[in-house]
N, C-alpha and C. Protein backbone atom coordinates (compact mmCIF):
# COMPACT_ATOMS: atom_id res chain seq x y z
N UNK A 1 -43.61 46.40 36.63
CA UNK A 1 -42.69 45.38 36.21
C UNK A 1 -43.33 44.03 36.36
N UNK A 2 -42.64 43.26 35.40
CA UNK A 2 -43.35 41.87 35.29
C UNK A 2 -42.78 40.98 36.07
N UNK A 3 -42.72 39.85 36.99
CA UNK A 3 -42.26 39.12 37.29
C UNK A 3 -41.79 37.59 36.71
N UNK A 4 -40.60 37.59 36.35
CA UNK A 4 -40.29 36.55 35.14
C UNK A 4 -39.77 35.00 35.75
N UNK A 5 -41.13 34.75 36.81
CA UNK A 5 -39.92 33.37 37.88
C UNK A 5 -40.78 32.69 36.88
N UNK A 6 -40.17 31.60 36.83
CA UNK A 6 -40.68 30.39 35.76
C UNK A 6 -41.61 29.64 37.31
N UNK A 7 -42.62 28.81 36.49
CA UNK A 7 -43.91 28.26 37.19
C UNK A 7 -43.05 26.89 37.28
N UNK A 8 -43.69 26.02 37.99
CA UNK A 8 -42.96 24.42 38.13
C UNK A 8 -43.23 23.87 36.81
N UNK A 9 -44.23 24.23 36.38
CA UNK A 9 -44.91 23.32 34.81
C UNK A 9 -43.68 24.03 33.93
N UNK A 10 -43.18 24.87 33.67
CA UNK A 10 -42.27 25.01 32.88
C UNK A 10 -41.07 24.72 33.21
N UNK A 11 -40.73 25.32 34.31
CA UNK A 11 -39.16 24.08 34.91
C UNK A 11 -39.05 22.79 34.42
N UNK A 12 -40.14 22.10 34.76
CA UNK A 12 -40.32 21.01 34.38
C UNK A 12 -40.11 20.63 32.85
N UNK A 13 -40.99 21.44 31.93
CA UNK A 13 -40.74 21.30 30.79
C UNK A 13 -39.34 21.59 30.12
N UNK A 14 -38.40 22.19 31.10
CA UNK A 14 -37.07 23.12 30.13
C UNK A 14 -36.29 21.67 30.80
N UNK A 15 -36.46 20.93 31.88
CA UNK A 15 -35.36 20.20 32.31
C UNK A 15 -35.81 18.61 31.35
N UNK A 16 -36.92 18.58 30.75
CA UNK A 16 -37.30 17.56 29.73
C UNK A 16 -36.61 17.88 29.12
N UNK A 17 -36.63 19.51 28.07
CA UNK A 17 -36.19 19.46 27.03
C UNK A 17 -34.38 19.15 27.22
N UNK A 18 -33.83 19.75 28.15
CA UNK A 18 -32.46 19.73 28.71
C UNK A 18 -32.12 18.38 28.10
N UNK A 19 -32.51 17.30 28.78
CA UNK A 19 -32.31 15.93 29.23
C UNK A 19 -32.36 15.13 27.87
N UNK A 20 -33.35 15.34 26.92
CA UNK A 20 -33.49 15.12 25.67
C UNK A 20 -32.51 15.41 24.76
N UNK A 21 -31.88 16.66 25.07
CA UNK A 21 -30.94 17.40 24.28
C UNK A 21 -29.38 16.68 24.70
N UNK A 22 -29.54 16.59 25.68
CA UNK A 22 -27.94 15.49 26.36
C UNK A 22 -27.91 14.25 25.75
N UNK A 23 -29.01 13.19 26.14
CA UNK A 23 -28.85 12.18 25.39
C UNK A 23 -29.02 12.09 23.82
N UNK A 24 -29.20 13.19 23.32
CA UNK A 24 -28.90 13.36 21.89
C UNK A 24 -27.46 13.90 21.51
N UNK A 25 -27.16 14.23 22.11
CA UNK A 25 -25.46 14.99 22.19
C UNK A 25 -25.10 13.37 22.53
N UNK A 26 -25.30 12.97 23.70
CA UNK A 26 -24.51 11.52 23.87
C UNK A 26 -24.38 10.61 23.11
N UNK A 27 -25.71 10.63 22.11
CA UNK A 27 -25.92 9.18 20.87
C UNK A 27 -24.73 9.78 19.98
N UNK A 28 -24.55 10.89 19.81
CA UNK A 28 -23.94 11.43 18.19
C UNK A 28 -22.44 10.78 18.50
N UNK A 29 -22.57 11.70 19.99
CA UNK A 29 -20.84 11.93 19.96
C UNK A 29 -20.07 10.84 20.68
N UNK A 30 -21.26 9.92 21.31
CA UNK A 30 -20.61 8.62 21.62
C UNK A 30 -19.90 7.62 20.35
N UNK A 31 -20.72 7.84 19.23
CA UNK A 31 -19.95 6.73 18.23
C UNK A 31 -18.18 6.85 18.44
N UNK A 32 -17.58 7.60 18.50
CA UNK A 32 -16.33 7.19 18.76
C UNK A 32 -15.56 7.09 19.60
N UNK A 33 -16.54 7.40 20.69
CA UNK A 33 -15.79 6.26 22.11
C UNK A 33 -16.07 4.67 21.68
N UNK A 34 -16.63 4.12 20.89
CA UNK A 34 -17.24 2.63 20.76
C UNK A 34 -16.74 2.07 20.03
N UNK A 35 -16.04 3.13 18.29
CA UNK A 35 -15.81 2.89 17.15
C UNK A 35 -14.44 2.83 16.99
N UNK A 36 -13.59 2.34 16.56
CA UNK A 36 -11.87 2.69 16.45
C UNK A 36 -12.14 3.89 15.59
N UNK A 37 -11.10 4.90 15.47
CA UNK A 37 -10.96 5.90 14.46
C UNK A 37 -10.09 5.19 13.40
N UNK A 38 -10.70 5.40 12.62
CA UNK A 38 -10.03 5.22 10.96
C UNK A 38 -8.83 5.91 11.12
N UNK A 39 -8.89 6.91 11.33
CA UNK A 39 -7.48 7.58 11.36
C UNK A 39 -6.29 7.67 11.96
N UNK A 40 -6.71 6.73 13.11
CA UNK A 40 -5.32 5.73 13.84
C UNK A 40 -4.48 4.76 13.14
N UNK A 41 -5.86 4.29 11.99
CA UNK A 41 -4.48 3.24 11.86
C UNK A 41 -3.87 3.36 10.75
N UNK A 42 -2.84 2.53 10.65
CA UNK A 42 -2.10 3.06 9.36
C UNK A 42 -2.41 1.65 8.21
N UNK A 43 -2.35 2.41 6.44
CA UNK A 43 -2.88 1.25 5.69
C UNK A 43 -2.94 1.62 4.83
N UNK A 44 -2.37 0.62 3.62
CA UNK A 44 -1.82 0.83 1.93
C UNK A 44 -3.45 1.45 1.91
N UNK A 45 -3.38 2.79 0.93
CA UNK A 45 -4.74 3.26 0.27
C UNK A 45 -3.89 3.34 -1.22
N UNK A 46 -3.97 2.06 -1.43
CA UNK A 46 -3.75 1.58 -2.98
C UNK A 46 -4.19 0.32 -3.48
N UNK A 47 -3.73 -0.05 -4.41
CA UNK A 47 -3.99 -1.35 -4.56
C UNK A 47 -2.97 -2.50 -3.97
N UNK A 48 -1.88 -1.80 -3.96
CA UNK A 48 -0.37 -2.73 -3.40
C UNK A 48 -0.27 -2.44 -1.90
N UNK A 49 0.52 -3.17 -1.70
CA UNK A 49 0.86 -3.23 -0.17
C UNK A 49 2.12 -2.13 0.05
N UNK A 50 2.20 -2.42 1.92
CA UNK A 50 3.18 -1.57 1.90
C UNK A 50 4.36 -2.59 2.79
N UNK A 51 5.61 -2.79 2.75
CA UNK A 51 6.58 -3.91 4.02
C UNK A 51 7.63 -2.70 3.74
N UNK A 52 8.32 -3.08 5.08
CA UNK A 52 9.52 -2.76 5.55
C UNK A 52 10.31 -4.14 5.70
N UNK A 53 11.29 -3.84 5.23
CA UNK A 53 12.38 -4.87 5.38
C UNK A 53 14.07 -4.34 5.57
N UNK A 54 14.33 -3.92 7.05
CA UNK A 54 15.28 -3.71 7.44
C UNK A 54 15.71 -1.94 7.05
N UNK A 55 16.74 -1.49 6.47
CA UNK A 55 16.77 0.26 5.88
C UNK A 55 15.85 0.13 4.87
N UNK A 56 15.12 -0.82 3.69
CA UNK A 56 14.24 -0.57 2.56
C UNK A 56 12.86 -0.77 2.98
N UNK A 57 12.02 0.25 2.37
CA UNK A 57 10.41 0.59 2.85
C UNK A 57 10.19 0.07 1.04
N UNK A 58 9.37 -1.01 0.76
CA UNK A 58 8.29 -0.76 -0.10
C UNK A 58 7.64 -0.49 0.14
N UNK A 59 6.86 0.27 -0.95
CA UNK A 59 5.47 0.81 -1.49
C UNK A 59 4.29 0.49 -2.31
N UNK A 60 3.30 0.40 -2.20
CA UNK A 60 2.84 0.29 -3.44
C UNK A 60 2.88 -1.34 -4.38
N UNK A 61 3.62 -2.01 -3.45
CA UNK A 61 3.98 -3.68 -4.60
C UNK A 61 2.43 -4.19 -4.70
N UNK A 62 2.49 -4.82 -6.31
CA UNK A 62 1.80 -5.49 -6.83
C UNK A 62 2.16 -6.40 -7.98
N UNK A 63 2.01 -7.40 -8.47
CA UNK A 63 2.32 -7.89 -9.64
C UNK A 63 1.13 -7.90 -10.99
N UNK A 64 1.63 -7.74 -11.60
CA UNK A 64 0.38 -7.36 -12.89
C UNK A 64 0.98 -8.68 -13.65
N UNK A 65 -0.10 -9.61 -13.72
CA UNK A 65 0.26 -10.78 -15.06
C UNK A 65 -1.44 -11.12 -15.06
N UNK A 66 -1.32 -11.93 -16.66
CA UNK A 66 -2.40 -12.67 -17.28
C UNK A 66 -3.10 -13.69 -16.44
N UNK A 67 -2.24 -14.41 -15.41
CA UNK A 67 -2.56 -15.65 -15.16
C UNK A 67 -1.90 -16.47 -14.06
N UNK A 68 -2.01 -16.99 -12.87
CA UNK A 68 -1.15 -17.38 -12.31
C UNK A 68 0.32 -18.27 -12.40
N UNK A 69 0.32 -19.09 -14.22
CA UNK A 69 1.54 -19.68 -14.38
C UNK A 69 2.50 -18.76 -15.48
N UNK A 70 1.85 -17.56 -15.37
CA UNK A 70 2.29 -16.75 -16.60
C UNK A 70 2.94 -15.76 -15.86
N UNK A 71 4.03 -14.90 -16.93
CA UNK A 71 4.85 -13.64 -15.92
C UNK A 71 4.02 -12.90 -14.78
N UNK A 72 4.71 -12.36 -14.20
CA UNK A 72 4.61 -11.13 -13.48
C UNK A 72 5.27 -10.27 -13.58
N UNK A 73 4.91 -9.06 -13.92
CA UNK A 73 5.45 -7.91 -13.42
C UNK A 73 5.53 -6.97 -12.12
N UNK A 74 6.34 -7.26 -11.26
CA UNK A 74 6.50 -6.47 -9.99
C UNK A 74 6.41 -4.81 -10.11
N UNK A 75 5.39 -4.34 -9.57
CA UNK A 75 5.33 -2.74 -9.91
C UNK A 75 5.40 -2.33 -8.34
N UNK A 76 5.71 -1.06 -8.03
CA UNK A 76 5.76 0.01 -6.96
C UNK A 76 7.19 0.38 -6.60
N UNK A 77 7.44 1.25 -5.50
CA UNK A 77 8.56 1.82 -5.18
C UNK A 77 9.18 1.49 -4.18
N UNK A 78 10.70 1.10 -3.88
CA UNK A 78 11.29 0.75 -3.11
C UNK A 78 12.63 2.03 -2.54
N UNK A 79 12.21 2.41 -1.42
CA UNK A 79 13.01 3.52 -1.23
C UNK A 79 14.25 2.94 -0.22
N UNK A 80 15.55 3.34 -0.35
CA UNK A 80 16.22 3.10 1.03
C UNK A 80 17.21 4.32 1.72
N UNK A 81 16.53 3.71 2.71
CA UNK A 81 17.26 4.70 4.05
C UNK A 81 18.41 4.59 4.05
N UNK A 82 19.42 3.61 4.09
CA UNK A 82 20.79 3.23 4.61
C UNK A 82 21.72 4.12 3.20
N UNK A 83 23.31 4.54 3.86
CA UNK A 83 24.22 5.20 3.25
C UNK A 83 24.77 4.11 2.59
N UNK A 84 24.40 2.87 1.92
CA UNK A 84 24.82 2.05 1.21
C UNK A 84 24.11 1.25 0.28
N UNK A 85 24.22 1.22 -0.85
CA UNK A 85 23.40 0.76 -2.31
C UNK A 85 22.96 -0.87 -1.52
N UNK A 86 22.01 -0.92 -2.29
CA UNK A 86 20.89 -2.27 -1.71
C UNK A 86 20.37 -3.05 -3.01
N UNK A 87 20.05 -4.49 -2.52
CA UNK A 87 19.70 -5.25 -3.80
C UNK A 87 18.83 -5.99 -2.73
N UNK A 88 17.56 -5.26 -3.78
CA UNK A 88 16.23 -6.21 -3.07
C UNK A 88 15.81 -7.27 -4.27
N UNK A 89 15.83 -8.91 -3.26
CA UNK A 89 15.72 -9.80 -3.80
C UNK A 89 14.27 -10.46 -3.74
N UNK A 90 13.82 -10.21 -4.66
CA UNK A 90 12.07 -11.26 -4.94
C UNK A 90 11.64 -12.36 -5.16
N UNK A 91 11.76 -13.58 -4.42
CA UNK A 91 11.70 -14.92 -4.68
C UNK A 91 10.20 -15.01 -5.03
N UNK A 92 9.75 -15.95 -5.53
CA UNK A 92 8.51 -16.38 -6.29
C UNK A 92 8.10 -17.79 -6.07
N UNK A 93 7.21 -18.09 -6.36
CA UNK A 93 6.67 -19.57 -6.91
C UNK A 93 7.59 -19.80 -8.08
N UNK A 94 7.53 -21.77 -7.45
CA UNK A 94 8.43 -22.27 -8.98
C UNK A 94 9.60 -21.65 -9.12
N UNK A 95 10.31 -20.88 -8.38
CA UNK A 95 11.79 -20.64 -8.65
C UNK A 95 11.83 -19.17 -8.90
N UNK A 96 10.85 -18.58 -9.66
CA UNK A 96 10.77 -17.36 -10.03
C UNK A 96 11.84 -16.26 -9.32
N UNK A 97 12.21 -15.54 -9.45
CA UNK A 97 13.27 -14.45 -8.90
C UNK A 97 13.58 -13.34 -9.52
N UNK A 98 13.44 -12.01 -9.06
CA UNK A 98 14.22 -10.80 -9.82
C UNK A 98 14.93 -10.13 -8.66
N UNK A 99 15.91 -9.60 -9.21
CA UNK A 99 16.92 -8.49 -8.17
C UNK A 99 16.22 -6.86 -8.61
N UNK A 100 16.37 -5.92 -7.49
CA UNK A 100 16.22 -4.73 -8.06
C UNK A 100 17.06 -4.13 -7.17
N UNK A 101 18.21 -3.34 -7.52
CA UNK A 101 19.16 -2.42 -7.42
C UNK A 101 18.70 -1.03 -6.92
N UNK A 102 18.84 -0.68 -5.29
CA UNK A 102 18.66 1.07 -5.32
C UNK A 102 19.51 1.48 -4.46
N UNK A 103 19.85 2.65 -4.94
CA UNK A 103 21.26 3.40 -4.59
C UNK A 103 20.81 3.97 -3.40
N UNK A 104 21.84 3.89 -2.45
CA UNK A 104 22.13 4.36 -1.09
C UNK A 104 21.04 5.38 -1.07
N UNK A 105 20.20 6.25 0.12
CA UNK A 105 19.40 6.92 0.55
C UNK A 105 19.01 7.99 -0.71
N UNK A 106 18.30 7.04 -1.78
CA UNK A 106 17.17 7.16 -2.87
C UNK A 106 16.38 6.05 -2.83
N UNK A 107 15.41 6.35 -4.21
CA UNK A 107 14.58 5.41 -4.61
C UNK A 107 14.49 4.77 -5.45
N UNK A 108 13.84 3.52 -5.72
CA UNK A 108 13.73 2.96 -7.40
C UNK A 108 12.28 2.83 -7.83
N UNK A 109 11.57 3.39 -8.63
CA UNK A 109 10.18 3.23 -9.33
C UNK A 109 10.26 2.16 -10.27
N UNK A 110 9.48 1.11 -9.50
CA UNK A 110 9.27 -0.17 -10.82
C UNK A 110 7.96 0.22 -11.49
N UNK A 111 8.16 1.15 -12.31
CA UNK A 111 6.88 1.51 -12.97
C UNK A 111 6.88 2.30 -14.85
N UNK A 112 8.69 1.95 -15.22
CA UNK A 112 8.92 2.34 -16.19
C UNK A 112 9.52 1.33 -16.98
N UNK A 113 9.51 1.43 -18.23
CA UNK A 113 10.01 0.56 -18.92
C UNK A 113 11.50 0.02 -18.86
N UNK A 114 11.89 0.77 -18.27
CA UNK A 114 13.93 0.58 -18.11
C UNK A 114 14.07 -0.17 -16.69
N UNK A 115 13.08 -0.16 -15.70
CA UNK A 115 12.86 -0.80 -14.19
C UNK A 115 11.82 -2.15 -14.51
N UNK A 116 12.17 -2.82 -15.61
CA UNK A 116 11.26 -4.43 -15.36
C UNK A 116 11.89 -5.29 -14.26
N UNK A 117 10.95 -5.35 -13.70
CA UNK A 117 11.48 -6.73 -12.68
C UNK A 117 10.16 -7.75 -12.83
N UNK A 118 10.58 -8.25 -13.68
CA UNK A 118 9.92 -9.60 -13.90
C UNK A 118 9.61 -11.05 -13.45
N UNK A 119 8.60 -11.62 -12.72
CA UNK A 119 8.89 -12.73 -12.43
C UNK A 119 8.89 -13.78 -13.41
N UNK A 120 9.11 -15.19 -13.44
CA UNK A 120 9.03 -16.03 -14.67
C UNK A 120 7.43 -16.43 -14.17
N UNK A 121 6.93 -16.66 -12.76
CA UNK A 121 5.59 -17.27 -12.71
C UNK A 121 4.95 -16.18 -11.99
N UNK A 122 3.68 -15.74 -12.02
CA UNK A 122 3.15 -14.98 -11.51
C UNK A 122 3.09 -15.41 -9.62
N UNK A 123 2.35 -16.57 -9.80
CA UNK A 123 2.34 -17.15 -8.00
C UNK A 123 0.94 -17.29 -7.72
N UNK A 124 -0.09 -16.63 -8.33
CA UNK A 124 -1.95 -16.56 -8.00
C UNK A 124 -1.75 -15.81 -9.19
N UNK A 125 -3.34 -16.27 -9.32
CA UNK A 125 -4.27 -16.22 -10.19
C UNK A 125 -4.69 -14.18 -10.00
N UNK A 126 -4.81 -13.31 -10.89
CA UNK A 126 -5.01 -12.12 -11.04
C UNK A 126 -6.65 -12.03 -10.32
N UNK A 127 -6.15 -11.47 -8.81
CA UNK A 127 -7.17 -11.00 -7.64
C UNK A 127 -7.10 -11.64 -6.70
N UNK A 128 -5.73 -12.55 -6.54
CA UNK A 128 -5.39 -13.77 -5.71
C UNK A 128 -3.76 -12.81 -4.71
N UNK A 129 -3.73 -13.51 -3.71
CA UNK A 129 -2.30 -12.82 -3.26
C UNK A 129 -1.21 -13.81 -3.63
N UNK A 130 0.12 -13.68 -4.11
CA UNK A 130 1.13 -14.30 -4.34
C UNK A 130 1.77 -13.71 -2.99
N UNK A 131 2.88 -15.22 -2.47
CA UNK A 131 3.71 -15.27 -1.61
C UNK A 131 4.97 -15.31 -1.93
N UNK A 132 5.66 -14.30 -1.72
CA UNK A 132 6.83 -13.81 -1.87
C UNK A 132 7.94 -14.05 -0.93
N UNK A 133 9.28 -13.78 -1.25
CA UNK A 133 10.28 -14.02 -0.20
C UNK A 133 10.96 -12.51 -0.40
N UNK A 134 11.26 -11.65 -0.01
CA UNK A 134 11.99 -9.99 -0.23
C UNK A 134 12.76 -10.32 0.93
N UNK A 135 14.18 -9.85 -0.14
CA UNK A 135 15.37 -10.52 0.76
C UNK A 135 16.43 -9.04 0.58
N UNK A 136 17.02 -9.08 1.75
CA UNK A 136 17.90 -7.71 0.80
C UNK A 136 19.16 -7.66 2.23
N UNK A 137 20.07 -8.28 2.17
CA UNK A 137 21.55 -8.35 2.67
C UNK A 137 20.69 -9.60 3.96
N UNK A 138 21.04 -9.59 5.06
CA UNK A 138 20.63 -10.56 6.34
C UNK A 138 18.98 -10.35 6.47
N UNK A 139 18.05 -9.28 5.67
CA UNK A 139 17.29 -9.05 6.19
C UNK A 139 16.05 -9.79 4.99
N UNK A 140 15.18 -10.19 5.92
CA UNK A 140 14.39 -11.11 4.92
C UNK A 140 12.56 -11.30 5.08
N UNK A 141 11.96 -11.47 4.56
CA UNK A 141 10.42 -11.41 5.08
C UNK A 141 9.79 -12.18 4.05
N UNK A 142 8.80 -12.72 4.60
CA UNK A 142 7.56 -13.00 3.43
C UNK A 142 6.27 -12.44 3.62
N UNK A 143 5.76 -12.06 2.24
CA UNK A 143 5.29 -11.07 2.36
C UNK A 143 3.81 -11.81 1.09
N UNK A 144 2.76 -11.09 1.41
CA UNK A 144 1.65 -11.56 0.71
C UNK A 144 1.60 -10.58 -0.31
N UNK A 145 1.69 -10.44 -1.81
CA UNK A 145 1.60 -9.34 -3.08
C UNK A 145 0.33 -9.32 -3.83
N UNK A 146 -0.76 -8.43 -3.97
CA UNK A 146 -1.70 -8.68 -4.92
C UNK A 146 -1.38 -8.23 -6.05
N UNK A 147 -1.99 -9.81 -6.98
CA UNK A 147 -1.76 -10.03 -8.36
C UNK A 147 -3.28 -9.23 -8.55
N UNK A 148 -2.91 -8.23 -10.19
CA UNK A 148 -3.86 -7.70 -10.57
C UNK A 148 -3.38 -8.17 -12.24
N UNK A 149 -4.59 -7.73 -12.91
CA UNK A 149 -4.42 -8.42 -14.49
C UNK A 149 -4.49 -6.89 -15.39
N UNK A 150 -4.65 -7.27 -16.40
CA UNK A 150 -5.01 -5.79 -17.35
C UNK A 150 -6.33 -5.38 -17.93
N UNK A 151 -7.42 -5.68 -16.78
CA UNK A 151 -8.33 -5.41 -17.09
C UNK A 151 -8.50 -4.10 -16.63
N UNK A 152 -7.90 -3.20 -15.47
CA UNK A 152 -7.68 -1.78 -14.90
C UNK A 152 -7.02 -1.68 -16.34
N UNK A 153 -7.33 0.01 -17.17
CA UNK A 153 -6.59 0.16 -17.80
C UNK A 153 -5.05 0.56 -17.83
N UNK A 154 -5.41 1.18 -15.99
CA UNK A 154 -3.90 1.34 -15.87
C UNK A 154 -3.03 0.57 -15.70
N UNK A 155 -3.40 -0.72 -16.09
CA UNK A 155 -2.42 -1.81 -15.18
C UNK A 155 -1.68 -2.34 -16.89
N UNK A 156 -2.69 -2.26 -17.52
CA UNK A 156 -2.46 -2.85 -18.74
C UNK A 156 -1.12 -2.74 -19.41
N UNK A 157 -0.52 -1.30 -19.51
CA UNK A 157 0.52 -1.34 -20.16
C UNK A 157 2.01 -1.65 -19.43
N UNK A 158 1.75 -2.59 -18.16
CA UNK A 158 2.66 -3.03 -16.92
C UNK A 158 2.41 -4.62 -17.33
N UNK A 159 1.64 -5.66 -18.24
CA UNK A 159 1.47 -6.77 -18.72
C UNK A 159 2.46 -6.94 -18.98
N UNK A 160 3.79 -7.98 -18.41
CA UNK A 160 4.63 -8.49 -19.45
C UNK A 160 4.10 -9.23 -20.63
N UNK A 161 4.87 -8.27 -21.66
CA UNK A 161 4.93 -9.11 -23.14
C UNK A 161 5.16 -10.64 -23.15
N UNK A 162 4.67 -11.52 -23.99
CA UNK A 162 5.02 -12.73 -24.15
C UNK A 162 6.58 -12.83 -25.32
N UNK A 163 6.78 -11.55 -25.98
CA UNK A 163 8.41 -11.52 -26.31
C UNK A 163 9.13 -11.30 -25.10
N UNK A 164 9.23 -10.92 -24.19
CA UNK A 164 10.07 -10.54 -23.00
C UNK A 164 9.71 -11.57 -22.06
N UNK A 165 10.05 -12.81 -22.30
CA UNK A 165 9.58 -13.69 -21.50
C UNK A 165 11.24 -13.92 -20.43
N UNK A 166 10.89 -13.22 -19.15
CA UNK A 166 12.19 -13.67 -17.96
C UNK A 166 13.03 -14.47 -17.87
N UNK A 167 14.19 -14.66 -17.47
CA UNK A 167 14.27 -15.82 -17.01
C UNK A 167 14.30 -15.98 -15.67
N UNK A 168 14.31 -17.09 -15.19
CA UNK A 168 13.99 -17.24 -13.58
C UNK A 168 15.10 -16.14 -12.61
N UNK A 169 15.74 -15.89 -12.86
CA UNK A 169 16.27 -14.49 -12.25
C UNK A 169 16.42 -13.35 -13.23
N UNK A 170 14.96 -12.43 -13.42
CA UNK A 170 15.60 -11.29 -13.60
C UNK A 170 15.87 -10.05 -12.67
N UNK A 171 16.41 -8.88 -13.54
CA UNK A 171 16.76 -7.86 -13.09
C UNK A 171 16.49 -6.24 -13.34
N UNK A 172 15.83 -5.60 -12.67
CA UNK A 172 15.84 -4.19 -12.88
C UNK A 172 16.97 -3.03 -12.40
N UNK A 173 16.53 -2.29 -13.39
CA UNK A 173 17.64 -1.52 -13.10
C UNK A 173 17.13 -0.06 -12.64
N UNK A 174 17.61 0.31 -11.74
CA UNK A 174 17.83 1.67 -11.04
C UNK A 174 17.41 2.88 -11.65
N UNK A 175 16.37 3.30 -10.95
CA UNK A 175 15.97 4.75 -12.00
C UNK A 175 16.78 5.57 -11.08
N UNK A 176 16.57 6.98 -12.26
CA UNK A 176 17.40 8.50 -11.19
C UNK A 176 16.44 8.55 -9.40
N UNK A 177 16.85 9.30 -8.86
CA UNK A 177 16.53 9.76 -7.70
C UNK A 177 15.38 10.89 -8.34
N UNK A 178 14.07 10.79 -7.74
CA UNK A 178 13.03 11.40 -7.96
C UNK A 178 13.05 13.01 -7.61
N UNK A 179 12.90 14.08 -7.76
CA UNK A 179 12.54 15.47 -7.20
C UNK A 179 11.77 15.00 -6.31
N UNK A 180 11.73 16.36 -5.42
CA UNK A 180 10.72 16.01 -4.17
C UNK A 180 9.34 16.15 -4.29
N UNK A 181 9.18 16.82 -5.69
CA UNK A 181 7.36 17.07 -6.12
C UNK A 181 7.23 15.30 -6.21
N UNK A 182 8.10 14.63 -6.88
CA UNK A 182 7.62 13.63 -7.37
C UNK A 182 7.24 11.75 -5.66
N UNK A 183 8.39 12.46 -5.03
CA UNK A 183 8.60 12.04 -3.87
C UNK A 183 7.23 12.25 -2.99
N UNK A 184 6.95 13.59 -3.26
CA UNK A 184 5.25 14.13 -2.35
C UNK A 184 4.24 13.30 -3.05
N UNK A 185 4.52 13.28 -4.23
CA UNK A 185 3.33 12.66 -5.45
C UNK A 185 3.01 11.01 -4.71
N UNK A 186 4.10 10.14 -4.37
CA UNK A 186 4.36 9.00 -4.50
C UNK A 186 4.02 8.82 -2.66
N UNK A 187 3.66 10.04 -1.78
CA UNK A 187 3.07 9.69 -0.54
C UNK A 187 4.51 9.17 0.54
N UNK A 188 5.50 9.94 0.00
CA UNK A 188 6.34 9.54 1.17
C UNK A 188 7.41 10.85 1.36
């Protein structure tokens, strides 16, 4: 039989390699003791933002116009929690204003032609943030909105027309209550 005791020259060599192998385990797996995790925090992965304002959660808001003294169109979804119909109010630059109407614990998609909520002035320039006032019963916030233009093609057909020109208060109106495929679709 062979005798298998390791010599000091190789001890030596296995507790190098050991030691090498730790502080390589330590470089990798230290980055996120050092790093915040991305996945803590929470954050619009869209182009629009996201506010809470009292029982109503927007989603998704953005305004799509040509130009900062030219319309806006307010796009994304405003859902509410509370057992009582809600009127979320959008103040603007220059006076600008639209109401949008959503029924007690549903939603409203400003993203169809029957849901315009229009501003009369956009507020910034398309890639600029407009400052908003979202008002809806005692509860109130201001809120920063990015203006986008119609150079995304998807944004394009959300351009208010220059025939549909607002007036300083308009109004959208209330879509149906979404299915829940469409509810999963929309990330809430």
């Amino acid at each position: 039989m062979r005798n298998t005791a390791m010599n000091p020259v190789q001890r030596g060599k296995l507790a190098i390699a050991a030691a090498a192998i730790g502080v390589g385990l330590l470089s990798v797996t230290g980055c996120g003791f050092v790093n915040a995790q991305q996945t803590t925090h929470q954050y619009s992965a869209s182009d629009g933002i996201k506010a809470d304002l009292g029982q109503l959660q927007l989603r998704n808001m953005l305004i799509v116009a040509s130009g900062e003294k030219e319309s806006g169109r307010v796009i994304g979804a405003v859902f509410n929690q509370s057992n009582s119909d809600a009127t979320l109010t959008i103040s603007g630059a220059d006076g600008a204003q639209t109401e949008v109407p959503v029924k007690a614990k549903s939603e409203t998609y400003l993203n169809e032609e029957s849901d315009s909520a229009v501003l009369s002035t956009a507020g910034a320039a398309p890639g600029g943030l407009a400052k908003v006032t979202v008002r809806s019963g005692s509860d109130s916030a201001q809120i920063n909105i990015p203006v986008v233009n119609g150079t995304l093609p998807e944004y394009q057909k959300y351009l208010p027309s220059s025939s549909a020109t607002p007036s300083p208060s308009g109004s959208a109106t209330p879509s149906t209550t979404a299915t829940s495929t469409e509810s999963a679709a929309a990330g809430h």
